[in-house]
N, C-alpha and C. Protein backbone atom coordinates (compact mmCIF):
# COMPACT_ATOMS: atom_id res chain seq x y z
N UNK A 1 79.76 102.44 85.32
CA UNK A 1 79.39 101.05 85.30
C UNK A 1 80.42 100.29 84.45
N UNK A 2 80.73 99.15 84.99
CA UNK A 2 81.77 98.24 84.21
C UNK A 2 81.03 97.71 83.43
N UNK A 3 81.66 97.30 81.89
CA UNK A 3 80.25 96.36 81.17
C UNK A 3 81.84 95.55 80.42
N UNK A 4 81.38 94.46 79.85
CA UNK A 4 82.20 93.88 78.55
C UNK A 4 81.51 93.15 77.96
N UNK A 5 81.92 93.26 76.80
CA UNK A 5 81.23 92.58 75.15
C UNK A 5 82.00 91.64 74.19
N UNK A 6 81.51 90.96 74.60
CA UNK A 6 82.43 89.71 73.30
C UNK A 6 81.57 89.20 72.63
N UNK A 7 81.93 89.31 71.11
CA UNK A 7 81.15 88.50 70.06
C UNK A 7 81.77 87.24 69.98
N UNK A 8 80.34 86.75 69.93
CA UNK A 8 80.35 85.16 70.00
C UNK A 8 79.35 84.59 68.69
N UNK A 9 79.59 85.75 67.89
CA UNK A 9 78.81 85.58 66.47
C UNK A 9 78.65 83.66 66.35
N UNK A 10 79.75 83.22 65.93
CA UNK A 10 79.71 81.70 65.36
C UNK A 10 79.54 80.82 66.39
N UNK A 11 79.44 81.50 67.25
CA UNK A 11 80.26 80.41 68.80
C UNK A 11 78.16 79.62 69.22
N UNK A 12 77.99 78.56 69.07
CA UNK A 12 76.71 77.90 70.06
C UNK A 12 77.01 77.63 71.42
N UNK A 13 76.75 79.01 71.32
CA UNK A 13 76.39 79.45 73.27
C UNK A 13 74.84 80.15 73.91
N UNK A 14 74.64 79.41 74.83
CA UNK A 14 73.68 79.83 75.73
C UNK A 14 74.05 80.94 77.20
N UNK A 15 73.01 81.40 77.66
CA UNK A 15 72.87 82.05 78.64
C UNK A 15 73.34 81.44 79.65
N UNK A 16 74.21 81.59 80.52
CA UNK A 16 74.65 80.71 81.55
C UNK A 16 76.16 79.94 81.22
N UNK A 17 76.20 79.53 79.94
CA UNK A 17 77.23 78.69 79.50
C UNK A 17 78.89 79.67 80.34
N UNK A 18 79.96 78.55 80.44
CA UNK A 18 81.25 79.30 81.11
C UNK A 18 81.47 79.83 79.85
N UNK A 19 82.49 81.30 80.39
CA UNK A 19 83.00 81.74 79.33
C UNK A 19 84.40 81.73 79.94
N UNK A 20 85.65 81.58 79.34
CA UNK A 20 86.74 81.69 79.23
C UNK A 20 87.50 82.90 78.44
N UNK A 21 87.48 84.06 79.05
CA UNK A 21 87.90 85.32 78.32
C UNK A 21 89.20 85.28 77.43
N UNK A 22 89.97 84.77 78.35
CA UNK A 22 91.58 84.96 77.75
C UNK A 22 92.05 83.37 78.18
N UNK A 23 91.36 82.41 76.76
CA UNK A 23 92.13 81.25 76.96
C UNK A 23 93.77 81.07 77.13
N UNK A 24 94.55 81.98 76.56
CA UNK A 24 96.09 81.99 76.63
C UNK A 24 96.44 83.46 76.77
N UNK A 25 96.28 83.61 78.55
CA UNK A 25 96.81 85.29 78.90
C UNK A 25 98.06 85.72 78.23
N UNK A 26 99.31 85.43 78.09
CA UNK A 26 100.30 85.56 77.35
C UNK A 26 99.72 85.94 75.98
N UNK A 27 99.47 85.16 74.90
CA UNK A 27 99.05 86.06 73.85
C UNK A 27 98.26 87.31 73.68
N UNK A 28 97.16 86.79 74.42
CA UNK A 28 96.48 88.33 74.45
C UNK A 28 97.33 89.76 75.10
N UNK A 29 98.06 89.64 76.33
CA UNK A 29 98.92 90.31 76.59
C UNK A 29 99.88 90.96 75.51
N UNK A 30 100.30 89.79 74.71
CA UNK A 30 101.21 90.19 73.58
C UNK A 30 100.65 90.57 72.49
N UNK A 31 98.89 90.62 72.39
CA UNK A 31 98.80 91.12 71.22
C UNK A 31 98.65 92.64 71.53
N UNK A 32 98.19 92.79 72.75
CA UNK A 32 97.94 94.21 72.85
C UNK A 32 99.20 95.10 73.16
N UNK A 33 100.35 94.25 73.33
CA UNK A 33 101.84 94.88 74.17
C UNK A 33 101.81 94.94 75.33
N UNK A 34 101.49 94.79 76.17
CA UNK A 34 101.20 94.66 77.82
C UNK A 34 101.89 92.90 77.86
N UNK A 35 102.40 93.21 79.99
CA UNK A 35 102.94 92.01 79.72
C UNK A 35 101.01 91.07 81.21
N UNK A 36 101.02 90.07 80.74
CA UNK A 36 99.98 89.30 81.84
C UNK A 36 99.34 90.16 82.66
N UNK A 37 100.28 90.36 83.91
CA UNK A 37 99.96 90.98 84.99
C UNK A 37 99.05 92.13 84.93
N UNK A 38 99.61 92.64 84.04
CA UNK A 38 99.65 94.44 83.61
C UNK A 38 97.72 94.10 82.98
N UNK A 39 97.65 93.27 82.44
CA UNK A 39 96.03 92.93 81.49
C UNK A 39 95.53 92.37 82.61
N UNK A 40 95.43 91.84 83.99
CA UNK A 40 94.52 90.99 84.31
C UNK A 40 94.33 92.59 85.66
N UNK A 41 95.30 93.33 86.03
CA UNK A 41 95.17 94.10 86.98
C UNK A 41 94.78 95.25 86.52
N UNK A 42 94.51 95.23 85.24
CA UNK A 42 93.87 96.47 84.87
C UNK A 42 92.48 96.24 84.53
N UNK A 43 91.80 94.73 84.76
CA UNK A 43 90.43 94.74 85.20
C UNK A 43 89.98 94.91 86.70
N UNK A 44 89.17 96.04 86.44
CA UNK A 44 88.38 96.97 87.63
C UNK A 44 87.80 95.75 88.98
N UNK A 45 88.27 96.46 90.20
CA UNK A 45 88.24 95.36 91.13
C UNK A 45 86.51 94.92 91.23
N UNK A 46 85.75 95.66 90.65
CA UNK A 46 84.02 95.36 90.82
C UNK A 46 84.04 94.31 89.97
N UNK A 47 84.72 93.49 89.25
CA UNK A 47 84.32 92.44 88.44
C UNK A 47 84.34 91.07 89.14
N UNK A 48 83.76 90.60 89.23
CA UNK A 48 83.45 89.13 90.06
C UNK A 48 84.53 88.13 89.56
N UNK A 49 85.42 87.80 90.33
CA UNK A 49 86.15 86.46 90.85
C UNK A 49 85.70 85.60 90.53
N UNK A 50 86.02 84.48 90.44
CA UNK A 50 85.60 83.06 90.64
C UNK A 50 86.81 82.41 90.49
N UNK A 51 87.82 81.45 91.52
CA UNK A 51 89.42 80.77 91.44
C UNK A 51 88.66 79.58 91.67
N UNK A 52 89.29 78.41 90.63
CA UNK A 52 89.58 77.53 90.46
C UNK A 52 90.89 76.97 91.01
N UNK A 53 90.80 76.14 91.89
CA UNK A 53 91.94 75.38 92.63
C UNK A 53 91.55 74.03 91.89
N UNK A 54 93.32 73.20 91.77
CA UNK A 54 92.80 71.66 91.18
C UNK A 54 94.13 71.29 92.09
């Protein structure tokens, strides 16, 4: 089973509210050493989509 956990200790959030995982993919990429691509394709294809077009 896929699961993920983010503390949102300080954060006033509700059930439902959007979450934004990786506001700036580049950093997170760079904090872990991986480059973008490499972090977003190594989440498991069972995780639900949702694209935003503007």
């Amino acid at each position: 089973m896929d699961m993920c956990m983010l503390d949102i200790t300080d954060i006033d959030a509700t059930e439902g509210d959007e979450v934004i995982v990786f506001p700036d993919l580049a950093k997170a990429a760079n904090d872990i050493g991986t480059i973008p691509y490499e972090l977003l394709t190594g989440i498991s294809s069972r995780v639900k989509r949702v694209y935003y077009y503007e």
